[in-house]
Protein backbone atom coordinates (compact mmCIF):
# COMPACT_ATOMS: atom_id res chain seq x y z
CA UNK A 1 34.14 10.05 106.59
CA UNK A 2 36.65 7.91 104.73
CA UNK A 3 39.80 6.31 106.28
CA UNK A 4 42.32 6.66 104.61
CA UNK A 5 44.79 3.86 105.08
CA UNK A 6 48.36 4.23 104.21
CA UNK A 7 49.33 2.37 101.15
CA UNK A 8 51.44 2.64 97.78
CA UNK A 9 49.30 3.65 94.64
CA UNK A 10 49.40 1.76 91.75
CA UNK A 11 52.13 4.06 90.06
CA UNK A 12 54.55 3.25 93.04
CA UNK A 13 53.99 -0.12 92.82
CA UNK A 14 54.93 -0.15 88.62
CA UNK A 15 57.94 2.27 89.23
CA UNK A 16 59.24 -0.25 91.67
CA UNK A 17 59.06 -3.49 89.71
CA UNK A 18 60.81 -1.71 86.72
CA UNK A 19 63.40 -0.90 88.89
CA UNK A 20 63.86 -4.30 90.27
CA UNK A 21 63.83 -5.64 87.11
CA UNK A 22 66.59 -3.21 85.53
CA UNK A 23 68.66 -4.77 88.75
CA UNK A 24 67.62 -8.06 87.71
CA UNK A 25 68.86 -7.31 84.27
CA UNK A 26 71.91 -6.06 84.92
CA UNK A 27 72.53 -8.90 87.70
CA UNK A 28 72.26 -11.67 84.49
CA UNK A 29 74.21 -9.86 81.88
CA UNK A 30 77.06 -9.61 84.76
CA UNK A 31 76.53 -13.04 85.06
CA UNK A 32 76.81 -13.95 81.51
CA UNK A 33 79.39 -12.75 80.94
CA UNK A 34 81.36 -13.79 84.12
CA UNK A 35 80.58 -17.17 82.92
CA UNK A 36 81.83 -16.83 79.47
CA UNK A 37 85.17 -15.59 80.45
CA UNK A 38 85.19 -18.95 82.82
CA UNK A 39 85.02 -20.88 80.03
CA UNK A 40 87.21 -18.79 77.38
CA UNK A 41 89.74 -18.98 80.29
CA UNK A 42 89.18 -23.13 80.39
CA UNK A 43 88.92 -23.76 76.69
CA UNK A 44 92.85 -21.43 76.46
CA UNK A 45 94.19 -23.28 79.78
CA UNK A 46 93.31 -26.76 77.76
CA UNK A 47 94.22 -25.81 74.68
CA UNK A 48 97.78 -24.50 76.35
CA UNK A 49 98.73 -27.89 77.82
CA UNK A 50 98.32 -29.31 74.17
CA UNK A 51 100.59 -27.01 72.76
CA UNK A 52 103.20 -27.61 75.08
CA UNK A 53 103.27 -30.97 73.36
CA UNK A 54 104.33 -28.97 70.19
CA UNK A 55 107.45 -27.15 72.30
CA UNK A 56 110.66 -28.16 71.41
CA UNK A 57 113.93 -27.70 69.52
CA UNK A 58 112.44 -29.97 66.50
CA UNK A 59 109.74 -27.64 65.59
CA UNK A 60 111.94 -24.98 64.15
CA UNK A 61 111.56 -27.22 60.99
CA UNK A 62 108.06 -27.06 60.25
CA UNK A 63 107.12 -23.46 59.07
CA UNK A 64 103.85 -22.72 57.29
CA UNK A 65 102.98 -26.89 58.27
CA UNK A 66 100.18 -28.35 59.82
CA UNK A 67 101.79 -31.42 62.21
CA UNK A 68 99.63 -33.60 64.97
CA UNK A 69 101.01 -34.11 68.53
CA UNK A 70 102.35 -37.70 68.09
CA UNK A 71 104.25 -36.53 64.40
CA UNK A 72 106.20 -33.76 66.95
CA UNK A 73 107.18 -35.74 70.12
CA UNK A 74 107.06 -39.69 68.30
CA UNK A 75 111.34 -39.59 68.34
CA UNK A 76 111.42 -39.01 71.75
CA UNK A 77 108.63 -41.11 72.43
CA UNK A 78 107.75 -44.49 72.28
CA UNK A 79 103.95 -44.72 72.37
CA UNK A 80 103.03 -48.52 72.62
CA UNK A 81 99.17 -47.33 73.47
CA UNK A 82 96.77 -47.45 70.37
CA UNK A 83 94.06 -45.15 71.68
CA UNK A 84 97.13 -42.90 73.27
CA UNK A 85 98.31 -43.08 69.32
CA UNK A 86 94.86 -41.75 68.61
CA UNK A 87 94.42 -38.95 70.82
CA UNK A 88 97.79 -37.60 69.88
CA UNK A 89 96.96 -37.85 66.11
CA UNK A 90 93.88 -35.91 66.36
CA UNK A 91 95.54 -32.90 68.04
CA UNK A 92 96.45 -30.81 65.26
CA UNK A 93 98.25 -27.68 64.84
CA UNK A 94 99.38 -25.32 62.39
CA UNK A 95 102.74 -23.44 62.44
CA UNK A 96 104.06 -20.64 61.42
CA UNK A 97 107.65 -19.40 62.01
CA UNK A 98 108.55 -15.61 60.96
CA UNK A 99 112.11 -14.75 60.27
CA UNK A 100 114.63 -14.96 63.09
CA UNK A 101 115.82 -12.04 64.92
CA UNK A 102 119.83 -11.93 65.45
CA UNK A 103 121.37 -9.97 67.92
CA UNK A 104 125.10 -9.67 67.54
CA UNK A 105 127.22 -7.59 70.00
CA UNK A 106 128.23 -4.39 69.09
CA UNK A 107 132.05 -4.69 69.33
CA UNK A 108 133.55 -8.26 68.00
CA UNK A 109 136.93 -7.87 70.21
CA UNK A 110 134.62 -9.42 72.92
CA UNK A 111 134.07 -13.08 73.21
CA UNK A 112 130.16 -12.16 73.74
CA UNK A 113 128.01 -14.44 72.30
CA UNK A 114 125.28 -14.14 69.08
CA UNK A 115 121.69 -14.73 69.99
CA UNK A 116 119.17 -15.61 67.66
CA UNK A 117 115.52 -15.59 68.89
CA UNK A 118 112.90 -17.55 66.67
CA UNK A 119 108.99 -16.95 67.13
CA UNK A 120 106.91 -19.85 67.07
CA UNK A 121 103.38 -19.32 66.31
CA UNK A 122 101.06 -22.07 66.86
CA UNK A 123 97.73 -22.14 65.59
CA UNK A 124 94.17 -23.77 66.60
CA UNK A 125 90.77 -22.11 67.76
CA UNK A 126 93.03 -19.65 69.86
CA UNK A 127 97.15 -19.16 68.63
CA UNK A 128 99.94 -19.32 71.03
CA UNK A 129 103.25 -18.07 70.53
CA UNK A 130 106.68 -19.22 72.10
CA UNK A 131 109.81 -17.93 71.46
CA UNK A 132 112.91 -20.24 70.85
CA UNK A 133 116.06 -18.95 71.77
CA UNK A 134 119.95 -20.08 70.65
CA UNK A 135 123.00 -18.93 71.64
CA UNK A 136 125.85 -19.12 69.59
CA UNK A 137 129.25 -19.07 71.11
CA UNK A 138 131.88 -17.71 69.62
């Protein structure tokens, strides 16, 4: 008689492999896009130490301007480096600078000061925003 050996049929064997390749699948679109978020979260992080270069009290001045690196910091900076001079040229950013908020306390018989709080928006491949705060005595 026949022997009948134990063994998966061809139907096993195809439901299997689409199975391990729907885990395969899924495995490389996780993947993906774990590694695109790496470098999104790179490219911001870089792009964030820039702007810091743009941060300070001198910027208030420039609304709806587009202003390198070295035209921001060059007053408080002397940069004797050529290439330096360069690199800050070519890092550009536009800015934009809504309307101030004012906050005034609510009863003027107190010596509590006025705050005014400016948004700076700073704009490239992805915007930042900083907010600049003054506080006026009275």
């Amino acid at each position: 008689m026949y022997d009948h050996k134990k063994a998966f049929t061809l139907i096993e064997v195809i439901i299997s492999v689409i199975i391990l390749s729907g885990a395969i699948v899924y495995i490389l679109k996780l993947h993906s896009k774990t590694r695109d978020e790496i470098v999104y979260i790179t490219q911001r992080n870089r792009l964030t130490i820039q702007d810091s270069l743009f941060v300070s009290s001198k910027i208030i001045n420039y609304h709806k301007e587009n202003k390198s690196a070295y035209d921001i910091i060059e007053q408080k900076f002397q940069i004797e480096n050529l290439k330096s001079r360069e690199i800050l040229k070519n890092i550009k950013r536009d800015i934009f600078i809504p309307e101030g908020i004012s906050i005034l306390p609510e009863d003027n018989t107190l010596s509590i000061p006025n705050i005014q709080i400016q948004e700076i928006k700073i704009k490239d491949r992805y915007s930042s925003y900083y907010f600049h705060f003054n506080i006026i005595s009275q």
